[in-house]
PDB file of N, CA and C in Angstrom:
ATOM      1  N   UNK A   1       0.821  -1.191   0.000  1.00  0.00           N
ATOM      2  CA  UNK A   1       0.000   0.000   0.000  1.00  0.00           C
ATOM      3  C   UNK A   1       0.868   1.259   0.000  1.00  0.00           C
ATOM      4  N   UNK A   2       2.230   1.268   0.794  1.00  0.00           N
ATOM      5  CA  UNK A   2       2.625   2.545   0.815  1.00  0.00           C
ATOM      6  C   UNK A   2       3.551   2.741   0.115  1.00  0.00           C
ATOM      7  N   UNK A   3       3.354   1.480  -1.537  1.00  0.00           N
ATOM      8  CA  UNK A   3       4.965   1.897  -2.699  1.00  0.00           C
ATOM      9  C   UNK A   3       3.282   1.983  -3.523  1.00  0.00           C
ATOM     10  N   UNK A   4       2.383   2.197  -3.621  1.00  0.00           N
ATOM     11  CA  UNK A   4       1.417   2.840  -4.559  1.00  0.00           C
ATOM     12  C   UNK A   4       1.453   4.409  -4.553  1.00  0.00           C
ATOM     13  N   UNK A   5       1.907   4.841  -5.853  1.00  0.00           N
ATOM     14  CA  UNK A   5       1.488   6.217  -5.779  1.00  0.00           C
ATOM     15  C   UNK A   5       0.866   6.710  -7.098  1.00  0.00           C
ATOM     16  N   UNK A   6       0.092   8.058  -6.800  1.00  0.00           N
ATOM     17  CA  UNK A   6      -0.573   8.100  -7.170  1.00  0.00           C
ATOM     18  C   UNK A   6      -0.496   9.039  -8.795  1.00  0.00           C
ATOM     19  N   UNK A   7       0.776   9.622  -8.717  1.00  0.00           N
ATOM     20  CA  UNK A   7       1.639  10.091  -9.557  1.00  0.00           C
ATOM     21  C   UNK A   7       3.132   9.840  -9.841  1.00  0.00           C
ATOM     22  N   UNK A   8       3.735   9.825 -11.148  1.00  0.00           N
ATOM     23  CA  UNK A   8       5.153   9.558 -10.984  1.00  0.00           C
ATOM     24  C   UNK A   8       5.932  10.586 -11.051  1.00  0.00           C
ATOM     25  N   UNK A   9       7.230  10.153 -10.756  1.00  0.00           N
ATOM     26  CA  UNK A   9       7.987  12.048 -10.025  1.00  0.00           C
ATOM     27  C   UNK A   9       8.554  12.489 -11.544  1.00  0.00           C
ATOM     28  N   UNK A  10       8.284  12.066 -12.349  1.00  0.00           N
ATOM     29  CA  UNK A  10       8.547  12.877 -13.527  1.00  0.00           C
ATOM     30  C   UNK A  10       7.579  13.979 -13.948  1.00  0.00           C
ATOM     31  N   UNK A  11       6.101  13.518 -13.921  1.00  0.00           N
ATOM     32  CA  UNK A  11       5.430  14.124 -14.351  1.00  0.00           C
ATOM     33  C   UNK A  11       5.600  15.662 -13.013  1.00  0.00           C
ATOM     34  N   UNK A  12       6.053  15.571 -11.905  1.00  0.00           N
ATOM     35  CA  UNK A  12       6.324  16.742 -10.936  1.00  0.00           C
ATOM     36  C   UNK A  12       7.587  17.234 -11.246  1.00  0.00           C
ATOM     37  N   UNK A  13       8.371  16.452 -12.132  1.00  0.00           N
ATOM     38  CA  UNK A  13       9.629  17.852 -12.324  1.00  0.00           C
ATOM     39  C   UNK A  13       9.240  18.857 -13.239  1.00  0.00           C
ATOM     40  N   UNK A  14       9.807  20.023 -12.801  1.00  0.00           N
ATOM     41  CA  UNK A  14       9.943  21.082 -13.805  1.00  0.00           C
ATOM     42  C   UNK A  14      11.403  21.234 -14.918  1.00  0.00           C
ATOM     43  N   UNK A  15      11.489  21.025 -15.806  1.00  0.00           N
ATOM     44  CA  UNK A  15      12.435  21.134 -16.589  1.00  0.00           C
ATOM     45  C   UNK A  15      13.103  22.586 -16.878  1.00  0.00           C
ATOM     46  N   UNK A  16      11.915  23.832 -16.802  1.00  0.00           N
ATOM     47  CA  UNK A  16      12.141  24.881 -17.164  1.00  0.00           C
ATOM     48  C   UNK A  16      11.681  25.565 -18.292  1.00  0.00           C
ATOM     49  N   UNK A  17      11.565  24.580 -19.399  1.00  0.00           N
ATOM     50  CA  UNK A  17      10.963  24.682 -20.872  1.00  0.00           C
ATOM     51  C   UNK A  17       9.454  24.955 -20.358  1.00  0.00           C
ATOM     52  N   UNK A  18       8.601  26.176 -20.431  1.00  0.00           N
ATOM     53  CA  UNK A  18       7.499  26.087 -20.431  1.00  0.00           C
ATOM     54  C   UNK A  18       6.842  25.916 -22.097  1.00  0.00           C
ATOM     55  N   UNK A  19       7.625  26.111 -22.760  1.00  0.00           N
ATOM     56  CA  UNK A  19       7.256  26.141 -24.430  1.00  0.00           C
ATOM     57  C   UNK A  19       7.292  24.626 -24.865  1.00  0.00           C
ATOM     58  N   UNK A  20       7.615  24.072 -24.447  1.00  0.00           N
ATOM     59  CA  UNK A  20       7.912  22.640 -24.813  1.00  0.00           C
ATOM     60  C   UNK A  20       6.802  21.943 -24.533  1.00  0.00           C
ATOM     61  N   UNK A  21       6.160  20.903 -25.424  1.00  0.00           N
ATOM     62  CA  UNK A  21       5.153  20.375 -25.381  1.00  0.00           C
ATOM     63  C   UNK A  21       4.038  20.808 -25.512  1.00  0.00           C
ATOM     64  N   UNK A  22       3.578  21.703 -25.606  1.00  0.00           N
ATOM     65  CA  UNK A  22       2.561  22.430 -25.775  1.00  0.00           C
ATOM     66  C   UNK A  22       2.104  22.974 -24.594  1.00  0.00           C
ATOM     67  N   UNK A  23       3.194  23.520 -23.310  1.00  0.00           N
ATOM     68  CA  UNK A  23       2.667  23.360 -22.058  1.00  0.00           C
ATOM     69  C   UNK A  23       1.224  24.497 -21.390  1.00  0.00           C
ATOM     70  N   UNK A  24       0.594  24.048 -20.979  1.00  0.00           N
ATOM     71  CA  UNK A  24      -0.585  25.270 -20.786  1.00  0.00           C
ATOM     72  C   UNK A  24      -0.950  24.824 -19.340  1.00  0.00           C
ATOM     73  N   UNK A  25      -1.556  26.446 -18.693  1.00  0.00           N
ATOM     74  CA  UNK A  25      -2.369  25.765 -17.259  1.00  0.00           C
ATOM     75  C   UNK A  25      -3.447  24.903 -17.669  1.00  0.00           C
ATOM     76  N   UNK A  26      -3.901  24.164 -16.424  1.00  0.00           N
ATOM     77  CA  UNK A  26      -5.019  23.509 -16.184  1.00  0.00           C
ATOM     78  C   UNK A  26      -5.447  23.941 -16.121  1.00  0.00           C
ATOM     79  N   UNK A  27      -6.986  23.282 -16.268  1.00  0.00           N
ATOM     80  CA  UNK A  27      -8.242  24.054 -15.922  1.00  0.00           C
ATOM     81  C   UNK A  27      -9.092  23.252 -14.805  1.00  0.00           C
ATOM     82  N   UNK A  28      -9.135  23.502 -13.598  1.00  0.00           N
ATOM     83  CA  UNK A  28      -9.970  22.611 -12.957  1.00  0.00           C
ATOM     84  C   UNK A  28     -11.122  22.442 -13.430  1.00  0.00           C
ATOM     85  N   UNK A  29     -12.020  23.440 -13.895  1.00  0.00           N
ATOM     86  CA  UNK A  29     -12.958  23.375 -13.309  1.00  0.00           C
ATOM     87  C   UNK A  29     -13.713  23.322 -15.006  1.00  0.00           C
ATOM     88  N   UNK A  30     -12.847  22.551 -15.476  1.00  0.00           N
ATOM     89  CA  UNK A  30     -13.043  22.158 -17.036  1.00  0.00           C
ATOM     90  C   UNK A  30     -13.040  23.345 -18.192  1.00  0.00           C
ATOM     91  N   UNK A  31     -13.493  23.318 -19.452  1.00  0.00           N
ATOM     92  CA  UNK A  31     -13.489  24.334 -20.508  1.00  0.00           C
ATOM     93  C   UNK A  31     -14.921  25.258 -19.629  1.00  0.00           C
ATOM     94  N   UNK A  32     -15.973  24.643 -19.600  1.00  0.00           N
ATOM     95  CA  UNK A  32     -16.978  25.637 -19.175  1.00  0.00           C
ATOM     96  C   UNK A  32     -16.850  26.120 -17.775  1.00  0.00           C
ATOM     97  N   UNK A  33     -17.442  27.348 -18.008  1.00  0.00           N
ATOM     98  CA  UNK A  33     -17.676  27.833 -16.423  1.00  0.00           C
ATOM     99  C   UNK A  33     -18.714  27.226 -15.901  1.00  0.00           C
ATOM    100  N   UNK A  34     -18.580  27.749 -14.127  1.00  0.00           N
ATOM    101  CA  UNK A  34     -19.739  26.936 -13.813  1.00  0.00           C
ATOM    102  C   UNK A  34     -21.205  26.956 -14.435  1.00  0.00           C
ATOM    103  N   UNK A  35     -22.284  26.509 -14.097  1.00  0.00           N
ATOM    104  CA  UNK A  35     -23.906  26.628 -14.438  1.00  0.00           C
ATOM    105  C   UNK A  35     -24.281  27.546 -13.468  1.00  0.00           C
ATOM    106  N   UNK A  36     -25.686  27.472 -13.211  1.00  0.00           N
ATOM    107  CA  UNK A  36     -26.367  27.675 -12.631  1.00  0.00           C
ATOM    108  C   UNK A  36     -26.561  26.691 -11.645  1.00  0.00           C
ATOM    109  N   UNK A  37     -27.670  27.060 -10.439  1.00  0.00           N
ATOM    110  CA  UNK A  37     -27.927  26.287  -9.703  1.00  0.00           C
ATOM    111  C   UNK A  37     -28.840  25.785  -9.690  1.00  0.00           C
ATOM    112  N   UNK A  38     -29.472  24.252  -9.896  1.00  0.00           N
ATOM    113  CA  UNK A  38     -30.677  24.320 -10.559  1.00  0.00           C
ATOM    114  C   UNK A  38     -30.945  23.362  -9.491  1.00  0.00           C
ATOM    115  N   UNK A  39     -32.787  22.956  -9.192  1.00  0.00           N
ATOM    116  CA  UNK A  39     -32.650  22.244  -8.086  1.00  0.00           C
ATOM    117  C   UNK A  39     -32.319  20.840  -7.984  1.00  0.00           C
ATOM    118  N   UNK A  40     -31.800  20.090  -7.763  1.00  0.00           N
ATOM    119  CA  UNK A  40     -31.437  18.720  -7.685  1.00  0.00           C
ATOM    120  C   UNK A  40     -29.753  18.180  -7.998  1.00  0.00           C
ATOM    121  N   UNK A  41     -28.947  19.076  -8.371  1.00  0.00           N
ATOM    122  CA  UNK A  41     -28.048  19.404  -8.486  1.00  0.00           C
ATOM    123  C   UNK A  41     -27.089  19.481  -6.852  1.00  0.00           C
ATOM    124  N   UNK A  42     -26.014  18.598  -7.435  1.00  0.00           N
ATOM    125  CA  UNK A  42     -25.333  18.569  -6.039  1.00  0.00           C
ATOM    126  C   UNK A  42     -24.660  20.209  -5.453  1.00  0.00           C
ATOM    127  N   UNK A  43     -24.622  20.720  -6.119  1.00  0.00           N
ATOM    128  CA  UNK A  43     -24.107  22.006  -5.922  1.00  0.00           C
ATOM    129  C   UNK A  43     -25.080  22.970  -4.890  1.00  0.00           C
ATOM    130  N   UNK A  44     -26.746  22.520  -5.881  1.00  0.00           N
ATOM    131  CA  UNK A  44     -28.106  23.149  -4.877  1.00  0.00           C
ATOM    132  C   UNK A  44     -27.932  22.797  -3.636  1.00  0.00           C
ATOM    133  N   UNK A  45     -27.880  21.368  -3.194  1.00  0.00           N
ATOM    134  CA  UNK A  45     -27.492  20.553  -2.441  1.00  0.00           C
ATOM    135  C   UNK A  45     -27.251  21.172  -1.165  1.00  0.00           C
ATOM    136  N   UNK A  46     -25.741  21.218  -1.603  1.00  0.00           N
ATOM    137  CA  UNK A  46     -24.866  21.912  -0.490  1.00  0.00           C
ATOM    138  C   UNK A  46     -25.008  23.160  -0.452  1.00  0.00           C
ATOM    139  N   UNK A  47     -25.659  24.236  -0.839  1.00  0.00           N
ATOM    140  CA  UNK A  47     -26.098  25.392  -0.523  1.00  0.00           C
ATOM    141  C   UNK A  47     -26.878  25.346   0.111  1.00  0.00           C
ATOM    142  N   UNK A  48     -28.187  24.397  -0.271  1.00  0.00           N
ATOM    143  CA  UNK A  48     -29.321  24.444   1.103  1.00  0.00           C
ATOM    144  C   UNK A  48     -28.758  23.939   2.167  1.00  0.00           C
ATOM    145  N   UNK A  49     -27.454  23.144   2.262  1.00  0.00           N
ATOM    146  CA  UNK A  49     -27.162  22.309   3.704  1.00  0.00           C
ATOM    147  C   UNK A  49     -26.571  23.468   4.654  1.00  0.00           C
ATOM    148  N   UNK A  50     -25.645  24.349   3.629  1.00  0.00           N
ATOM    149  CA  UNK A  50     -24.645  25.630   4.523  1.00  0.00           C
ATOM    150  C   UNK A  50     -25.864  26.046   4.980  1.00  0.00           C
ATOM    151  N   UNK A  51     -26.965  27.083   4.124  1.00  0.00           N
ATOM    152  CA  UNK A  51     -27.716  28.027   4.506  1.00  0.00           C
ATOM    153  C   UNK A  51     -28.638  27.373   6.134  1.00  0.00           C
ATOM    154  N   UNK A  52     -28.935  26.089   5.959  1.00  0.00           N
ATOM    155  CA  UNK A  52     -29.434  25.463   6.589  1.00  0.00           C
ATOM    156  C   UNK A  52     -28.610  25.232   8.097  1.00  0.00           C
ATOM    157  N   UNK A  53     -27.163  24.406   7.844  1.00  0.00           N
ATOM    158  CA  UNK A  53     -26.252  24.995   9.091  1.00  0.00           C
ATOM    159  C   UNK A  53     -26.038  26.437   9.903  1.00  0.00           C
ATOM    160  N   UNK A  54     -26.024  27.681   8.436  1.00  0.00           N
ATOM    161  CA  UNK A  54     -25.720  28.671   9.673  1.00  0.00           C
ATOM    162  C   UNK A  54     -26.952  29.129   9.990  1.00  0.00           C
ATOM    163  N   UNK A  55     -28.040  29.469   9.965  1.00  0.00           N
ATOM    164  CA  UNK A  55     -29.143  29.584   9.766  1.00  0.00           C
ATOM    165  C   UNK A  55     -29.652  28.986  11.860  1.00  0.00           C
ATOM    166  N   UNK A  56     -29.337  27.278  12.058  1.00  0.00           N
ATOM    167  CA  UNK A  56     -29.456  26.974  12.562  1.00  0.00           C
ATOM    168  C   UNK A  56     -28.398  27.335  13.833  1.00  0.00           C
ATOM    169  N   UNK A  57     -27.134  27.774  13.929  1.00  0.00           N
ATOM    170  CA  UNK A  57     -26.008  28.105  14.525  1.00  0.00           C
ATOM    171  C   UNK A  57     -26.395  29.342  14.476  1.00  0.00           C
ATOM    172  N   UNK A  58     -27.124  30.144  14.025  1.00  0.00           N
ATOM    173  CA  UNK A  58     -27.437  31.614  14.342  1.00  0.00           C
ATOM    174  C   UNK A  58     -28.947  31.147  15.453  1.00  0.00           C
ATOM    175  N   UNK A  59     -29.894  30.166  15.339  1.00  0.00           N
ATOM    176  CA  UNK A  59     -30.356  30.346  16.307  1.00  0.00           C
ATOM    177  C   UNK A  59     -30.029  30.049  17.834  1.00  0.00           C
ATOM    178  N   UNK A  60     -28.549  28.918  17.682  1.00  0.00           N
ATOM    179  CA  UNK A  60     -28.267  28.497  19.000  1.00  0.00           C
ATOM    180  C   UNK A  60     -27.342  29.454  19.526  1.00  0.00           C
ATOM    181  N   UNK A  61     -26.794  30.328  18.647  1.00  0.00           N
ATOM    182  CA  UNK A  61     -26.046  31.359  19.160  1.00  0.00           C
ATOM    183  C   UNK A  61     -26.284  32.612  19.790  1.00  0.00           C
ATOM    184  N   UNK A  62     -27.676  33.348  19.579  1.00  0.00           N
ATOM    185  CA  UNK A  62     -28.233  34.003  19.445  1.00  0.00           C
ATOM    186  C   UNK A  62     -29.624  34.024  20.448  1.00  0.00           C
ATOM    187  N   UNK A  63     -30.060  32.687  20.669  1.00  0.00           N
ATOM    188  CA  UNK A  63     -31.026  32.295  21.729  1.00  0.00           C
ATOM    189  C   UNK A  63     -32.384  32.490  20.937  1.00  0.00           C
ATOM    190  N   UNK A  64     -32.649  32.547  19.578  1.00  0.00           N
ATOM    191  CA  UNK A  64     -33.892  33.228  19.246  1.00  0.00           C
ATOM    192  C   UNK A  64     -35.240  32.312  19.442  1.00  0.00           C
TER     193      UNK A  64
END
C-alpha cells in the first residue's frame, strides 16, 4: 500500500521549458464555467445544507 502512488515524479519535475510540449495551465474546473444552480443538483445541495447549518447556529447562538 505505501509503494502505490498516485503520480510519478517525472510528471512533478519542472524542466524549465514552459514552451515545450505544448505546455498550458489547467483548468480545474473544465473548458466551461460553472452553471447555474438548478434544483437537484449537487451544488443546490450543499447550498441548502450551509444556509441550513448557519441559519441553525445563528439560532443556538443568538437564543432566538
Amino acid at each position: 500500500m505505501a509503494d502505490d502512488w498516485k503520480y510519478a515524479v517525472e510528471d512533478l519535475e519542472d524542466d524549465g521549458d514552459e514552451s515545450a510540449d505544448g505546455a498550458r495551465a489547467t483548468d480545474v474546473f473544465g473548458e466551461d464555467e460553472p452553471g447555474d444552480l438548478e434544483p437537484g443538483s449537487p451544488s443546490f445541495e450543499n447550498v441548502v445544507f450551509v444556509l441550513l447549518g448557519v441559519a441553525i447556529a445563528l439560532v443556538v447562538v443568538l437564543g432566538i
